[in-house]
N, C-alpha and C. Protein backbone atom coordinates (compact mmCIF):
# COMPACT_ATOMS: atom_id res chain seq x y z
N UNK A 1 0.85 -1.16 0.00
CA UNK A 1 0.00 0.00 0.00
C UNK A 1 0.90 1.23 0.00
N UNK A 2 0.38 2.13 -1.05
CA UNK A 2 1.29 3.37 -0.75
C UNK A 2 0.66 4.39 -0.30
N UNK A 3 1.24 5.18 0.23
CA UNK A 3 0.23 7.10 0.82
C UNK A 3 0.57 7.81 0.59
N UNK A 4 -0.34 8.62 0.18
CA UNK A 4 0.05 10.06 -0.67
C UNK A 4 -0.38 11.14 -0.30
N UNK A 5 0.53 11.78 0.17
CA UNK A 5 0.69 13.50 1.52
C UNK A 5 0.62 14.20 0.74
N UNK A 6 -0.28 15.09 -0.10
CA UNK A 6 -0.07 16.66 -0.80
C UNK A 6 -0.63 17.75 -0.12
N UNK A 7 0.61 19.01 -0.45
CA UNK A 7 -0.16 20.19 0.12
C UNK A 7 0.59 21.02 -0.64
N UNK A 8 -0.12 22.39 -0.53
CA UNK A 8 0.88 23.56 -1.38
C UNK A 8 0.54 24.84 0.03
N UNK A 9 1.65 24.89 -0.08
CA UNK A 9 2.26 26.13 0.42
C UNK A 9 1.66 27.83 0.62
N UNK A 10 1.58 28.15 1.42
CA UNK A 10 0.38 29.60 1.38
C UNK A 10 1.71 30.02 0.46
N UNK A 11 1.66 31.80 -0.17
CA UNK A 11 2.34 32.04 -0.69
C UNK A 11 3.85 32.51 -0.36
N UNK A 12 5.14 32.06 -0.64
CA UNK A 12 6.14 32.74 -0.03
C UNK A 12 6.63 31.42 0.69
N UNK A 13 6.14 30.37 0.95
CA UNK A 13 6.11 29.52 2.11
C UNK A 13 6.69 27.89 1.86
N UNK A 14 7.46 27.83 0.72
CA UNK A 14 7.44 26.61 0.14
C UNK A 14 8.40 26.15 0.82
N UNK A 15 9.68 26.92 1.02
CA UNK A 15 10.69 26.24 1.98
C UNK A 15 10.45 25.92 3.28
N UNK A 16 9.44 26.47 3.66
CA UNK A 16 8.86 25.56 5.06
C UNK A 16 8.36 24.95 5.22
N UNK A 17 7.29 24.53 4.37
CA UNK A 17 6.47 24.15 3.71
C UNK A 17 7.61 22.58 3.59
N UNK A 18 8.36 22.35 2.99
CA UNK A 18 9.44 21.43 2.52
C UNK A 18 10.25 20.71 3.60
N UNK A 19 10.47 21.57 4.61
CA UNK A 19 11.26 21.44 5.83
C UNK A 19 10.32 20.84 6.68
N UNK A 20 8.93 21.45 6.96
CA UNK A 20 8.16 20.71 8.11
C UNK A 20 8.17 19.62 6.84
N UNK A 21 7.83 19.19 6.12
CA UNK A 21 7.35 17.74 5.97
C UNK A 21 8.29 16.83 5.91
N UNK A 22 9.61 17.32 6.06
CA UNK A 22 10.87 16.18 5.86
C UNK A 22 11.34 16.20 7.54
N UNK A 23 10.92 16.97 8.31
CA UNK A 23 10.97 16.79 10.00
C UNK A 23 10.09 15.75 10.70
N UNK A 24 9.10 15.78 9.80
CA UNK A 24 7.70 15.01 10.56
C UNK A 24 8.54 13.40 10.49
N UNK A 25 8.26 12.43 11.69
CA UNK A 25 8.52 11.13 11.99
C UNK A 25 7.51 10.89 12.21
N UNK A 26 7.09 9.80 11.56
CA UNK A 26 5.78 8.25 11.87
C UNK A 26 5.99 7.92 12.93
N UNK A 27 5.24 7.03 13.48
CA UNK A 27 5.21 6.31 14.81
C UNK A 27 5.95 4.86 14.36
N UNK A 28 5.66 4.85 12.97
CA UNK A 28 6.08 3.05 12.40
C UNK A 28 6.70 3.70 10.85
N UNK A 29 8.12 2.50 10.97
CA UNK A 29 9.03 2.97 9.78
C UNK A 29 8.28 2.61 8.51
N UNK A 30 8.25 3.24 7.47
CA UNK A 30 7.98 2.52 6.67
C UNK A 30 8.98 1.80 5.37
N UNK A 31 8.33 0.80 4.58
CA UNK A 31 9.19 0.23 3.97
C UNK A 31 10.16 1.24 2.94
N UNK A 32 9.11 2.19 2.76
CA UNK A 32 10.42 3.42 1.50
C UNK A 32 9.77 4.62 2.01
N UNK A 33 10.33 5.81 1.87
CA UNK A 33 9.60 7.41 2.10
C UNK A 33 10.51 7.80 1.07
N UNK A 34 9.89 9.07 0.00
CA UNK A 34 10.39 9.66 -0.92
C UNK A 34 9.21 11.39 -0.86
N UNK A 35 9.98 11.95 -0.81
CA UNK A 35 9.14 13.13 -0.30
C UNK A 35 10.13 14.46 -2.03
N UNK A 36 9.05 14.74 -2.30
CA UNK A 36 9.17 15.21 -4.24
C UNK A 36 8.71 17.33 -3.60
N UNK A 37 8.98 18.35 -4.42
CA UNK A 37 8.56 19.24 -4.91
C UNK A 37 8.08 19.68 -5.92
N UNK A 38 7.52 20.18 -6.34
CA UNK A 38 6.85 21.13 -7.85
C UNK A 38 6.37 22.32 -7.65
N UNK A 39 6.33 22.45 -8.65
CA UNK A 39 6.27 23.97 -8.96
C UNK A 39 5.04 24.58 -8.28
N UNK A 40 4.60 25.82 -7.81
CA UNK A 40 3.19 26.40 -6.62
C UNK A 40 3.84 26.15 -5.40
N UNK A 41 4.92 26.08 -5.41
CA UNK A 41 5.11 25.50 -4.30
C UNK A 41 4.49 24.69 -3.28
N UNK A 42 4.29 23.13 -4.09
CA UNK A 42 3.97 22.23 -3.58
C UNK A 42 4.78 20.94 -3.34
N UNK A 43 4.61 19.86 -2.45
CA UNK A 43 5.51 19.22 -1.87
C UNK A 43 4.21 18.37 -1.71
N UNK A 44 4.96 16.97 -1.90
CA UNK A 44 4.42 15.49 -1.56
C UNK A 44 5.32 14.56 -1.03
N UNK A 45 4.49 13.51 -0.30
CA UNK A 45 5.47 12.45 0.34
C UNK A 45 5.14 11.66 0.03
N UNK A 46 5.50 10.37 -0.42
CA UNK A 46 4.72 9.28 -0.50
C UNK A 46 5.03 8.28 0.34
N UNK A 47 4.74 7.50 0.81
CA UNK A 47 5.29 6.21 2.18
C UNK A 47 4.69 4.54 1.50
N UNK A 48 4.88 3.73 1.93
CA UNK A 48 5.17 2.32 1.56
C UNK A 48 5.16 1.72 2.19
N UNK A 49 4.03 0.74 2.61
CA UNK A 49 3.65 0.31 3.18
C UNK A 49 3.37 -1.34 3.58
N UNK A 50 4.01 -2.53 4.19
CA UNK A 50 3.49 -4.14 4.05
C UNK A 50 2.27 -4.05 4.81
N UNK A 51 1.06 -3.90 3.84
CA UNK A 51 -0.60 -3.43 4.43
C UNK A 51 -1.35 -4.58 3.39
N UNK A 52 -1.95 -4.54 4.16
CA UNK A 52 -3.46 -5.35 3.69
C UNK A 52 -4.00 -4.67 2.65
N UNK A 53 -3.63 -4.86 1.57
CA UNK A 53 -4.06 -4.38 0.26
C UNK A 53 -5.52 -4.63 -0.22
N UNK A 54 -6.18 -5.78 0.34
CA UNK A 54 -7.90 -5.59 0.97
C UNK A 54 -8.36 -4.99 1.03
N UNK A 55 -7.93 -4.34 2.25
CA UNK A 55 -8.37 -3.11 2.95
C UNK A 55 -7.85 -1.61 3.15
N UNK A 56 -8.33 -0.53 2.32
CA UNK A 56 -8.15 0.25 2.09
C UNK A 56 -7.75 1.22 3.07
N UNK A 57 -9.05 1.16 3.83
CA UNK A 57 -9.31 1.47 5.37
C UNK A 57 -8.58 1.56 6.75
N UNK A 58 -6.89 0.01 6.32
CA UNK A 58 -6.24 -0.10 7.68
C UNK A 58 -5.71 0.68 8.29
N UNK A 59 -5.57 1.30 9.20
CA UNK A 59 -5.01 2.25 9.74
C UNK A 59 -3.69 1.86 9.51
N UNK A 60 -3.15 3.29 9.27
CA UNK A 60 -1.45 3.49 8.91
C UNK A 60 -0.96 4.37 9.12
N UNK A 61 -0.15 5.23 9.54
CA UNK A 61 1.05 6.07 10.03
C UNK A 61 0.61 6.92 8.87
N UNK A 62 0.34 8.35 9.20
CA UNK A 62 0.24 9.06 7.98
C UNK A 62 1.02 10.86 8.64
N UNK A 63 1.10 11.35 7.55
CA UNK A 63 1.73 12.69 8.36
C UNK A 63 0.24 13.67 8.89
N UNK A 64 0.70 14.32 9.84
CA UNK A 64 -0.64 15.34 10.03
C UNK A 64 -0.38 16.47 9.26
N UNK A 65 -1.00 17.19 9.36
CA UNK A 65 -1.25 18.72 9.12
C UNK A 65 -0.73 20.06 9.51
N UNK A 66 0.17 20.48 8.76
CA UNK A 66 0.90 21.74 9.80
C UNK A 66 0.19 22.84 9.64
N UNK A 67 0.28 24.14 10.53
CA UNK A 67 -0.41 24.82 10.68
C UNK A 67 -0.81 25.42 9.70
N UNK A 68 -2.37 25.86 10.01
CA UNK A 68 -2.66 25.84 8.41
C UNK A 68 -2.09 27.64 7.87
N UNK A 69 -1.32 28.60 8.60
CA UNK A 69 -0.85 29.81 8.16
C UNK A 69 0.24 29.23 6.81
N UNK A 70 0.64 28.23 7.12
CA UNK A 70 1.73 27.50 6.47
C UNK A 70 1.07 27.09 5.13
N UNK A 71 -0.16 27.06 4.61
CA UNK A 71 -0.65 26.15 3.69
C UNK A 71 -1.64 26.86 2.67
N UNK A 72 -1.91 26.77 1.15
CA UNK A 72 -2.80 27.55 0.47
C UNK A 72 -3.89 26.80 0.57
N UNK A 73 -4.32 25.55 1.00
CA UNK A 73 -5.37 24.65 1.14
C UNK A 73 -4.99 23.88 1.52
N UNK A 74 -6.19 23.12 2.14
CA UNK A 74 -6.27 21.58 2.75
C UNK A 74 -5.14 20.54 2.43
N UNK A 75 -4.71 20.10 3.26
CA UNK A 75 -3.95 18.82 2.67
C UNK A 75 -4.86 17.94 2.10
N UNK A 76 -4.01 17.21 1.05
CA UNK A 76 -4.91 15.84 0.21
C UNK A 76 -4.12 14.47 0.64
N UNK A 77 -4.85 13.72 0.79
CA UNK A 77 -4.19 12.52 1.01
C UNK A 77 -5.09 11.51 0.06
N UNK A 78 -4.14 10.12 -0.43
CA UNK A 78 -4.34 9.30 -1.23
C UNK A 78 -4.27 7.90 -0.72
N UNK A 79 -4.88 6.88 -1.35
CA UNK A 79 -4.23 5.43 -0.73
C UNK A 79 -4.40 4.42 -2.07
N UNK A 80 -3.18 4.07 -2.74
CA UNK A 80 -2.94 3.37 -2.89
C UNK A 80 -2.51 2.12 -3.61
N UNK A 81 -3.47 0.97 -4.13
CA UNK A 81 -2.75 -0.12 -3.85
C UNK A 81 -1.76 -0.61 -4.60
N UNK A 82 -0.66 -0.76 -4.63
CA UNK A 82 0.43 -1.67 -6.16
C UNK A 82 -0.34 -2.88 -7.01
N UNK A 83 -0.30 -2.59 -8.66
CA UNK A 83 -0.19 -3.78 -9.13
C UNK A 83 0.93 -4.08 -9.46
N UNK A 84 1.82 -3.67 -9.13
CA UNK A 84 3.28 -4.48 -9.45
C UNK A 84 3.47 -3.78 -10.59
N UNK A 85 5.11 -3.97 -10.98
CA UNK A 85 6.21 -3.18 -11.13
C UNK A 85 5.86 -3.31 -12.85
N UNK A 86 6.11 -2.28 -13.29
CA UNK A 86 5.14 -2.16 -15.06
C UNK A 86 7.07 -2.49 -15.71
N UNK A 87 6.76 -2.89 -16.95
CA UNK A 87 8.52 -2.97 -17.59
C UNK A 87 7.92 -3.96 -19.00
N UNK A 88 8.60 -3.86 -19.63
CA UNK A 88 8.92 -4.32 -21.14
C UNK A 88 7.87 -6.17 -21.14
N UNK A 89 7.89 -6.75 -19.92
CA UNK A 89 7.14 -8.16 -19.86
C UNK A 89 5.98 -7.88 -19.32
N UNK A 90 5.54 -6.05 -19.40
CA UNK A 90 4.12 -5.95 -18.45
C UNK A 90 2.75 -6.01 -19.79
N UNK A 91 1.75 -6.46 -19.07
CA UNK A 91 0.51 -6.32 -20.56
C UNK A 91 0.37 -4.93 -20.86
């Protein structure tokens, strides 16, 4: 299972914006973290997860919300599931 942290930045705010989300620690490691920028100054994390791919629903370690002076809108969050790794033998 993977999770997907987006937010953009109030204006002016992207380098903090960047910094709180690469400070924030889970309660539980996960198998990969890769945390990306783009342009609006927005920033995503994504995390990786050995989850019950079933269930959408399982509770999992996710980042919270920093203050929202810090943010042009709501955080978005995503879930998920792998079909496995796409390459030259994929349909």
């Amino acid at each position: 299972m993977a999770l997907m942290w987006e937010a953009k930045a109030a204006a002016g705010r992207g380098d903090e914006l960047l910094a709180w989300a690469r400070a924030q620690r889970l309660p539980a490691r996960p198998l990969r973290r890769e945390t990306f920028r783009a342009p609006g100054d927005r920033v995503l994390v994504i995390t990786w997860w050995d989850a019950d791919c079933g269930n959408r629903e399982a509770p999992m370690p996710e980042l919270g919300d920093p203050d929202a002076g810090l943010l042009a809108r709501p955080v978005h969050r995503w879930r998920f599931t792998s079909l496995g790794p796409d390459g030259p033998e994929a349909p």
